[in-house]
Protein backbone atom coordinates (compact mmCIF):
# COMPACT_ATOMS: atom_id res chain seq x y z
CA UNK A 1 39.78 -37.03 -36.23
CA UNK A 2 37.07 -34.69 -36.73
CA UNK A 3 36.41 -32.01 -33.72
CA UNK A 4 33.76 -29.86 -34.01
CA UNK A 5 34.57 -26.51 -31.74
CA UNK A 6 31.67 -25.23 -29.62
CA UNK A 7 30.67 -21.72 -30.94
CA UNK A 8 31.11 -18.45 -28.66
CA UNK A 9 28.15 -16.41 -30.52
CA UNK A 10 25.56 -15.29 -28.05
CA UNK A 11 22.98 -12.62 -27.63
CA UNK A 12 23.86 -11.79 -24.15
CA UNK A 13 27.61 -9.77 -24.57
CA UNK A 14 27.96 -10.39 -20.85
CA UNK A 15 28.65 -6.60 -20.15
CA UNK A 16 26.07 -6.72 -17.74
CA UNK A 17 24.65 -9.09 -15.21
CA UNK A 18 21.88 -11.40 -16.41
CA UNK A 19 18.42 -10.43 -15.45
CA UNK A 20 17.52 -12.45 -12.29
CA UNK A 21 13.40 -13.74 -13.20
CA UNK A 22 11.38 -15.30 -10.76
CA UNK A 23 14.11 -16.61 -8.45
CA UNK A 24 16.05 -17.87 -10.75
CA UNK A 25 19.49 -17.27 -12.28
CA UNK A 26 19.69 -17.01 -16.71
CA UNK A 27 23.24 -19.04 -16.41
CA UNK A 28 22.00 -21.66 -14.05
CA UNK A 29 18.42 -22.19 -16.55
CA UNK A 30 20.76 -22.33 -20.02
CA UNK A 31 23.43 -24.37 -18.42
CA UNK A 32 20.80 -26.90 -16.59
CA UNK A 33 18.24 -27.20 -19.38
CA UNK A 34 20.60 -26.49 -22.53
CA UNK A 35 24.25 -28.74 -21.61
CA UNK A 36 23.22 -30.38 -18.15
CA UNK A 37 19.80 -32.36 -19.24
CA UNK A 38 20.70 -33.23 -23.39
CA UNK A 39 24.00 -34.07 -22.28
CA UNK A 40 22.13 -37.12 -19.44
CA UNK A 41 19.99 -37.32 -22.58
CA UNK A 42 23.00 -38.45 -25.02
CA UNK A 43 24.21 -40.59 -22.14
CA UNK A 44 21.32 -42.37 -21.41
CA UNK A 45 20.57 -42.85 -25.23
CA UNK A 46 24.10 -44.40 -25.73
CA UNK A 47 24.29 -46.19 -22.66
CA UNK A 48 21.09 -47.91 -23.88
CA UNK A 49 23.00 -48.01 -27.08
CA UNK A 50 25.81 -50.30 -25.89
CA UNK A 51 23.76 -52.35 -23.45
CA UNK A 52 21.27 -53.61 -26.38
CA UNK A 53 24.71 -54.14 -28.68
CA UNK A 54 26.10 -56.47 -25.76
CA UNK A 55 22.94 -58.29 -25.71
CA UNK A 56 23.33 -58.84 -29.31
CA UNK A 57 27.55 -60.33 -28.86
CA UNK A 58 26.40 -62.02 -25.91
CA UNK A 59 23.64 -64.16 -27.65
CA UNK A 60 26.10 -64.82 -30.93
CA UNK A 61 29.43 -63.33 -30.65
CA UNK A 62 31.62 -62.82 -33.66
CA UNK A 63 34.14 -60.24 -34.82
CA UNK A 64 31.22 -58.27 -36.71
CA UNK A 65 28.95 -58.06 -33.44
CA UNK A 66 32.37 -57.33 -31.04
CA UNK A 67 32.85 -54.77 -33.27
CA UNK A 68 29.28 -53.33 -33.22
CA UNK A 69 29.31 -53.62 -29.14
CA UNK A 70 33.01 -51.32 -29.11
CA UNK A 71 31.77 -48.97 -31.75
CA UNK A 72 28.75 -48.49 -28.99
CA UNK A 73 30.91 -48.40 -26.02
CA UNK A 74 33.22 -45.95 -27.14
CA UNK A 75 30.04 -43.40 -28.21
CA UNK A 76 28.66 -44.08 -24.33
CA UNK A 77 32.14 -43.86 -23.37
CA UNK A 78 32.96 -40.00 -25.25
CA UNK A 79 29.32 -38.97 -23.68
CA UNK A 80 30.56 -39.99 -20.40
CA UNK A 81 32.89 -37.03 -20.52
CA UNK A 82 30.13 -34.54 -21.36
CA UNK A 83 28.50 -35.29 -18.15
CA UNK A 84 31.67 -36.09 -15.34
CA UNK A 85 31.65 -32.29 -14.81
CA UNK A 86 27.80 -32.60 -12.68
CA UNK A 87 29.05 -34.75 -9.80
CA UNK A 88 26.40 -33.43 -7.59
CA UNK A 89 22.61 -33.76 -7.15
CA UNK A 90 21.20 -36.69 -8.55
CA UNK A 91 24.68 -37.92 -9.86
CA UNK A 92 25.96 -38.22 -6.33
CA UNK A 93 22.57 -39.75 -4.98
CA UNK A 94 22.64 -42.34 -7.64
CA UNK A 95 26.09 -43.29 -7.79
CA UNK A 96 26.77 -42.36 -11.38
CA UNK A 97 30.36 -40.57 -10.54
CA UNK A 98 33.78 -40.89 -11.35
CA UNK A 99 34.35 -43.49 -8.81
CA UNK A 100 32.13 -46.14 -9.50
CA UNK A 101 31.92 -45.02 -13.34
CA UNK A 102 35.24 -44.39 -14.80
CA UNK A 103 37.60 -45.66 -12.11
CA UNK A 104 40.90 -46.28 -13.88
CA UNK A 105 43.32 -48.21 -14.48
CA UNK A 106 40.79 -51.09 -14.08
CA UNK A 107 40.71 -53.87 -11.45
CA UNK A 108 41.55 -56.69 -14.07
CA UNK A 109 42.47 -59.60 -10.86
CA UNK A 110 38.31 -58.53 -9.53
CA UNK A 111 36.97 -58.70 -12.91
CA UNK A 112 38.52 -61.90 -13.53
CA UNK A 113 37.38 -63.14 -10.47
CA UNK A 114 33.95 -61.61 -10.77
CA UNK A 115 33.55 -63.84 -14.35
CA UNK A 116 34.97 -67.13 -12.61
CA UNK A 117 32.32 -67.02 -9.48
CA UNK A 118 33.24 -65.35 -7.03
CA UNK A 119 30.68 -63.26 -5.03
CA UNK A 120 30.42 -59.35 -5.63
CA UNK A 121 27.83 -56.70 -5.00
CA UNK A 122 28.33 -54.23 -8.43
CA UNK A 123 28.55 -51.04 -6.00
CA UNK A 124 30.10 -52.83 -3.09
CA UNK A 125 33.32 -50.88 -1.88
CA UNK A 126 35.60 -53.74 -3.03
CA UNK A 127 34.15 -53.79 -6.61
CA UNK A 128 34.73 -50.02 -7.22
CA UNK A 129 37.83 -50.25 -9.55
CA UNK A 130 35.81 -53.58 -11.55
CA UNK A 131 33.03 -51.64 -13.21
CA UNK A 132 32.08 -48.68 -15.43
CA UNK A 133 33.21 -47.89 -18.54
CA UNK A 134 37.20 -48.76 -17.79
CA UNK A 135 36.31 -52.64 -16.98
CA UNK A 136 34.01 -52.82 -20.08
CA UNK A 137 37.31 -51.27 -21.86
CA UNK A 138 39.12 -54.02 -20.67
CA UNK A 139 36.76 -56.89 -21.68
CA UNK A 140 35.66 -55.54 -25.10
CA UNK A 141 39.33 -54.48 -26.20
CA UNK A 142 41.99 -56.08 -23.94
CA UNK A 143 44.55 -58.40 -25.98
CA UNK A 144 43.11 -57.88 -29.38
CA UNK A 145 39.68 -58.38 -31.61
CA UNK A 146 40.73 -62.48 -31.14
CA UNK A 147 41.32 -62.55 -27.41
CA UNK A 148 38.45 -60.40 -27.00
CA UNK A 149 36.45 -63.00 -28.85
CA UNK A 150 37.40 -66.18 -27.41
CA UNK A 151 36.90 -64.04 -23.97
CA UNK A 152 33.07 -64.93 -24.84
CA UNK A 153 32.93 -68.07 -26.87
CA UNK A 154 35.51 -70.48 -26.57
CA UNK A 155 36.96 -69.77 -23.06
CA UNK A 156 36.43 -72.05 -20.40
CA UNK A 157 34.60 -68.97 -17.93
CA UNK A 158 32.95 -67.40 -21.39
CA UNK A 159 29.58 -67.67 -19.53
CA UNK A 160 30.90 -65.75 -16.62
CA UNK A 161 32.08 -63.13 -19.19
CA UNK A 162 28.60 -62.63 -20.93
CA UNK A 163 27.31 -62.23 -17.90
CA UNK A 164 29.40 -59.68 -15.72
CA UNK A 165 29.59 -57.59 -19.09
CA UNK A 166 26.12 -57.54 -19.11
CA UNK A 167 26.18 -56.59 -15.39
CA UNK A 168 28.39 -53.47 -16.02
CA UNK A 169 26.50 -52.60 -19.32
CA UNK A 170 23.02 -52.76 -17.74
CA UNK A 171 24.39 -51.07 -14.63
CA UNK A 172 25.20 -47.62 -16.52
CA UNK A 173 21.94 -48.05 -18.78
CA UNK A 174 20.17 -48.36 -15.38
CA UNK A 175 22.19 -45.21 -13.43
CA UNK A 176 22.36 -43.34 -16.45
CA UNK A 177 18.14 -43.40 -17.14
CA UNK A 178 17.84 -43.26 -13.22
CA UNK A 179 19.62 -39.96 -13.44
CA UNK A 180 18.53 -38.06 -16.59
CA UNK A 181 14.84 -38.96 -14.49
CA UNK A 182 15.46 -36.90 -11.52
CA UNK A 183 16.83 -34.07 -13.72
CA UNK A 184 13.48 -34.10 -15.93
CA UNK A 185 10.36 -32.48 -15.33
CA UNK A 186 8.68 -35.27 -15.38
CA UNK A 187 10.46 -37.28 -13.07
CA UNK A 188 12.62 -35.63 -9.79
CA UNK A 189 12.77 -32.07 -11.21
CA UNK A 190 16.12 -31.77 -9.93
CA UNK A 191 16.01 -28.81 -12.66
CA UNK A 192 13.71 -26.91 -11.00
CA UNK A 193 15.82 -27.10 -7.90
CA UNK A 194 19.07 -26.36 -9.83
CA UNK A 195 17.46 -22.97 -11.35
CA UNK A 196 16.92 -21.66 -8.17
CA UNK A 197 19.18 -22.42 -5.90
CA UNK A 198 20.76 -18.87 -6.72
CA UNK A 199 23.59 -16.84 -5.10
CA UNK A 200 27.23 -17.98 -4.34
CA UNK A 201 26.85 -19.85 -0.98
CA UNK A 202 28.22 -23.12 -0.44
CA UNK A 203 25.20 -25.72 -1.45
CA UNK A 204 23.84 -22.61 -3.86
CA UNK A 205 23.88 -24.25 -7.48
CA UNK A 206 26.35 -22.11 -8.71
CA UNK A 207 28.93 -23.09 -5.54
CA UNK A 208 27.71 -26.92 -6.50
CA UNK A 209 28.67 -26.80 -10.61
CA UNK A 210 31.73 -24.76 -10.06
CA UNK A 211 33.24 -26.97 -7.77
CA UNK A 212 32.20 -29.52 -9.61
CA UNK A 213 33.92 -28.51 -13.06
CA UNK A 214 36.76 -27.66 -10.89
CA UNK A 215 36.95 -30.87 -9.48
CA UNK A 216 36.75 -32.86 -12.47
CA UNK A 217 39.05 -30.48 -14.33
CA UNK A 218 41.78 -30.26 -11.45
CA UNK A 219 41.59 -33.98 -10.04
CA UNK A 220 40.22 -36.33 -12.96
CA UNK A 221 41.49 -34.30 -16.33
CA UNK A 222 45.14 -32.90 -15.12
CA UNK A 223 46.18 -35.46 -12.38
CA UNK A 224 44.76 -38.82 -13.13
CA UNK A 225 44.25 -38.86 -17.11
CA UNK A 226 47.35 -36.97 -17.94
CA UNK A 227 49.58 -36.25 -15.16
CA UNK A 228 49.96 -39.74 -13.70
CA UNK A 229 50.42 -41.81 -16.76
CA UNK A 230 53.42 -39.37 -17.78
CA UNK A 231 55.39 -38.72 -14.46
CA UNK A 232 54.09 -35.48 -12.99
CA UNK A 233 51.53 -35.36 -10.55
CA UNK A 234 51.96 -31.83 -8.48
CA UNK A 235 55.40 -31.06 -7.22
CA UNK A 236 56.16 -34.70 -7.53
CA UNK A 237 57.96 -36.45 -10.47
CA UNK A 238 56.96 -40.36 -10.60
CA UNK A 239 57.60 -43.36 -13.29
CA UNK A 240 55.77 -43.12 -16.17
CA UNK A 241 52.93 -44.76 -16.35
CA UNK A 242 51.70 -45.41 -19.92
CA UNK A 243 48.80 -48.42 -19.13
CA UNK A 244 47.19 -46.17 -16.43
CA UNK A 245 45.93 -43.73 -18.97
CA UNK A 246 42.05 -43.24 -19.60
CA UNK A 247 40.75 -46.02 -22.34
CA UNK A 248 43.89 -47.75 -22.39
CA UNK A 249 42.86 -50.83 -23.82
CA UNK A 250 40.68 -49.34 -26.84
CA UNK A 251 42.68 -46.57 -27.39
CA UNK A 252 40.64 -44.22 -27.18
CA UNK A 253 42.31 -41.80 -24.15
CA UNK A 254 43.12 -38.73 -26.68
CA UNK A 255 39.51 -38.42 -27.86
CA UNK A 256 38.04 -38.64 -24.55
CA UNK A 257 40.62 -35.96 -23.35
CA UNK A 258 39.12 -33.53 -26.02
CA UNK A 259 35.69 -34.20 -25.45
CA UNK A 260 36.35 -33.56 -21.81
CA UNK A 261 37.83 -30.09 -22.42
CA UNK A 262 35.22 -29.23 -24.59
CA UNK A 263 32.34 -30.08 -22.15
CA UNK A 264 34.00 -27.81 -19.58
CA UNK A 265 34.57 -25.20 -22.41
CA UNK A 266 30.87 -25.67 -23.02
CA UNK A 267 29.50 -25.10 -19.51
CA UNK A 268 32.12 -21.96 -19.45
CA UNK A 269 30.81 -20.46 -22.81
CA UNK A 270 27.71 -21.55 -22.25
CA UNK A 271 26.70 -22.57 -25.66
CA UNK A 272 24.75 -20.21 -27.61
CA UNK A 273 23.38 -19.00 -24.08
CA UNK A 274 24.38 -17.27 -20.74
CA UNK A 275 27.76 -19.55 -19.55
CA UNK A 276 29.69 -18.76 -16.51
CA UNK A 277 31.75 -16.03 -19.23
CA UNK A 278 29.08 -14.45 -19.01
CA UNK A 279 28.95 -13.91 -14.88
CA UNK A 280 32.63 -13.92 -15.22
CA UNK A 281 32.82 -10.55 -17.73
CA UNK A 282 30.22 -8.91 -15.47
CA UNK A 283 32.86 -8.88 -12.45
CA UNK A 284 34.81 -6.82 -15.02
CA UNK A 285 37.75 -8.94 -13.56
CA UNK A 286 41.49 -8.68 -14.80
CA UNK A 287 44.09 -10.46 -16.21
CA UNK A 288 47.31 -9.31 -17.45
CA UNK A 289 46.60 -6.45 -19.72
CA UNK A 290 43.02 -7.29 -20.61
CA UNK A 291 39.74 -8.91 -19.01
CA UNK A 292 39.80 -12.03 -17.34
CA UNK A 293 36.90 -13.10 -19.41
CA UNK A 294 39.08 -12.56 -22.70
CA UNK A 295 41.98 -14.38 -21.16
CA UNK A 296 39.98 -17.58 -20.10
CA UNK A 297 38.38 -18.12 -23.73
CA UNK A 298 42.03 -17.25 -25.25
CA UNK A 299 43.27 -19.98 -23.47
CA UNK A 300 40.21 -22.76 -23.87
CA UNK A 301 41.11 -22.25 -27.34
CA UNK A 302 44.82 -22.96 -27.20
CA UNK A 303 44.07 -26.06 -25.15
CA UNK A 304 41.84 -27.41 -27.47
CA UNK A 305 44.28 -27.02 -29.64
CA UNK A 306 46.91 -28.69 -28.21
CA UNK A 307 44.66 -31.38 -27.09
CA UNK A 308 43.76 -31.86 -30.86
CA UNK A 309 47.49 -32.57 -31.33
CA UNK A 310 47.58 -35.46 -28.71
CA UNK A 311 49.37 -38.61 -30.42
CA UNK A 312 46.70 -41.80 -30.69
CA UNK A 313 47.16 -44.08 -28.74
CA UNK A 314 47.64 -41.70 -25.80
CA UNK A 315 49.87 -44.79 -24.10
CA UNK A 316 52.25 -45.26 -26.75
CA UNK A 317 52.91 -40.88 -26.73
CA UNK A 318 53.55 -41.53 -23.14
CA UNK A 319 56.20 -44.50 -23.65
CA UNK A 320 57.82 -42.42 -26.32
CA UNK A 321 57.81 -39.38 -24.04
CA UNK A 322 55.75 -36.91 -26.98
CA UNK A 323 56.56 -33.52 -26.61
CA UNK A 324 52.53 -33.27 -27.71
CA UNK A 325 51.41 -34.31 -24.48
CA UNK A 326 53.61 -32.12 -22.05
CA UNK A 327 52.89 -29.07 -24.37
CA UNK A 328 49.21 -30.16 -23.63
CA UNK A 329 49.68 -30.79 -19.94
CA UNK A 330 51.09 -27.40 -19.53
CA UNK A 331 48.14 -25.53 -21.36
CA UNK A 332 45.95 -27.52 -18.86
CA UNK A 333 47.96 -26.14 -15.65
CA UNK A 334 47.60 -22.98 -17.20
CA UNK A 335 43.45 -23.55 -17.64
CA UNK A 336 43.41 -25.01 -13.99
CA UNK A 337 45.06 -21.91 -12.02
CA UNK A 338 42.82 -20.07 -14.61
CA UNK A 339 39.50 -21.91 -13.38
CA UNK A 340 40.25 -22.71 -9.71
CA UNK A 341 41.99 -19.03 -8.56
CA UNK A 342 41.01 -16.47 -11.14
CA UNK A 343 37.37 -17.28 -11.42
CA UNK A 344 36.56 -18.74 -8.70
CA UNK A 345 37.71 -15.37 -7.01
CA UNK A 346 36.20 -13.78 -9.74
CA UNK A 347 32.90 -15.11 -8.89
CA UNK A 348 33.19 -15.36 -5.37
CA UNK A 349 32.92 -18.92 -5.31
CA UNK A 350 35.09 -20.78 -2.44
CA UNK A 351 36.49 -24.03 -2.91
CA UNK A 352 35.07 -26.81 -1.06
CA UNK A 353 37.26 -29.80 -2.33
CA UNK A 354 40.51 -30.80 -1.61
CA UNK A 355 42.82 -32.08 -4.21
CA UNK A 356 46.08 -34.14 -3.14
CA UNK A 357 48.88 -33.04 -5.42
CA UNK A 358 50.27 -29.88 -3.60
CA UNK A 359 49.18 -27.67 -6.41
């Protein structure tokens, strides 16, 4: 595959604080309205995307229009990841989070009885694990190109098929717009909120993306779509678990892995802009025999690296026990103590979630 690393060249060294202007914070404007906002942009776009592809299978369904409806999902599906790091604000409000969006592995006994009748409210707290992108997985992918096809044409509940896919695709298109609104000037503004909502408090911006990133990096990325699936989940040493990985059924768990790491390298680099480096360096803060700063982007590099190295599909490295992933799955331990003790001291952030694997 073809990964495109995000470049470190700024015009702000980070030596120095940013200039505070009007109220608001340099970091918090470049991360909200340069990676926050486009990235709800791209997700909205795509999730529109896939929805108008389903329409398309749903109304004539053949291998050349499946194929067209996964080539879509998996695009909404690598955007997803660009955005799973801002589970606050609107996000939270509108329900567009990990757990009703990317709840994995995927309630296949709901689904099916969601297609054959049976009653179910989309968001209702029994329906959590049977929506999102991994129960779309499972109905575009699951069993093959033929199964999937049959799935909605020839089966006896096809109708019910076509229409709870169209459910879950229409439900993201929905959130996803919903969302990107209350972040946009035109719409809620959340942006305007976000900028200045400055200092280090709990419920201060900064407090709210940091433990955010953290969150999703810590709990979702190291636990869930790696740890699990292979056996190690803290201090704890389980089964592995190759069919719980992210995008089992399409494959696609290693891609979404790197684009995940290199959202949360983006928001820490900041693009070409003031990134949380940036606040980072100005603590001067140490590590080892050089600056913290210098350590962190050392090591987003070597993850991406290793990530880059994952085997494809990401369940069948796991059943063969790849030394690719556990090389990976150490770099990200490394990147977690990195994120959620070094800087978060660094930055004098405090940690306001809770994670459940001892760590």
């Amino acid at each position: 595959m073809t990964i495109i690393l995000i470049s470190c060249s700024k015009s702000n060294t980070g030596s120095t604080p940013p200039p505070n202007n009007g109220g608001t914070d340099e970091t918090l404007v470049n991360i909200g309205t340069n990676i926050i906002v486009p990235s709800y942009q791209q997700l909205s776009t795509n999730a529109a995307t896939l929805d108008a592809a389903v329409s398309a299978f749903n109304t004539n369904p053949t291998l050349t229009t499946l194929a067209d409806a996964q080539n879509a999902f998996k695009s909404a599906y690598k955007s997803w990841a660009a955005v799973s790091e801002f589970e606050f604000g609107p996000a939270t409000d509108l329900f567009l989070t990990t757990h009703f969006t990317n709840a994995f592995p995927t309630d296949t006994v709901t689904i099916i009885n969601n297609i054959n009748g049976a009653s179910y409210a989309i968001d209702g707290l029994g329906n959590y694990a049977a929506q999102g992108f991994p129960a779309i997985d499972y109905l575009l992918f699951a069993y093959g190109n033929d199964a999937a096809l049959a799935r909605f044409s020839t089966n006896a509940n096809a109708s019910g098929a076509k229409q709870y896919l169209a459910t879950l695709t229409s439900s993201l298109k929905t959130k996803s717009a919903a969302v990107l609104n209350k972040w946009s000037a035109s719409g809620g503004n959340y942006l305007d909120k976000f900028n200045k909502a400055t200092g280090v408090d709990a419920g201060s911006s900064l407090s709210l993306l940091v433990n955010a990133l953290l969150l999703d990096f810590d709990v979702n990325l190291q636990n869930y779509k790696i740890g699990i699936p292979i056996g190690l989940y803290g201090p704890s040493v389980l089964p592995k678990s190759p069919t719980k990985v992210e995008g089992y059924y399409s494959g696609l768990s290693s891609q979404l892995l790197i684009a995940q790491v290199q959202a949360c390298q983006n928001i820490y680099l900041g693009g070409s802009g003031s990134g949380l480096d940036d606040k980072v360096a100005a603590t001067n803060a140490q590590k080892g025999e050089g600056t913290l700063n210098n350590a962190m982007k050392s090591q987003w590099a070597t993850l991406i690296t290793k990530m880059q190295a994952l085997p494809e599909p990401l369940s069948a490295g796991v059943e063969n026990e790849s030394p690719a992933i556990n090389d990976a799955f150490t770099e990200v331990r490394k990147m977690t103590v990195m994120l959620k003790v070094d800087m978060s001291s660094a930055l004098g952030v405090k940690i306001s979630f809770q994670d459940d694997d001892g760590d």
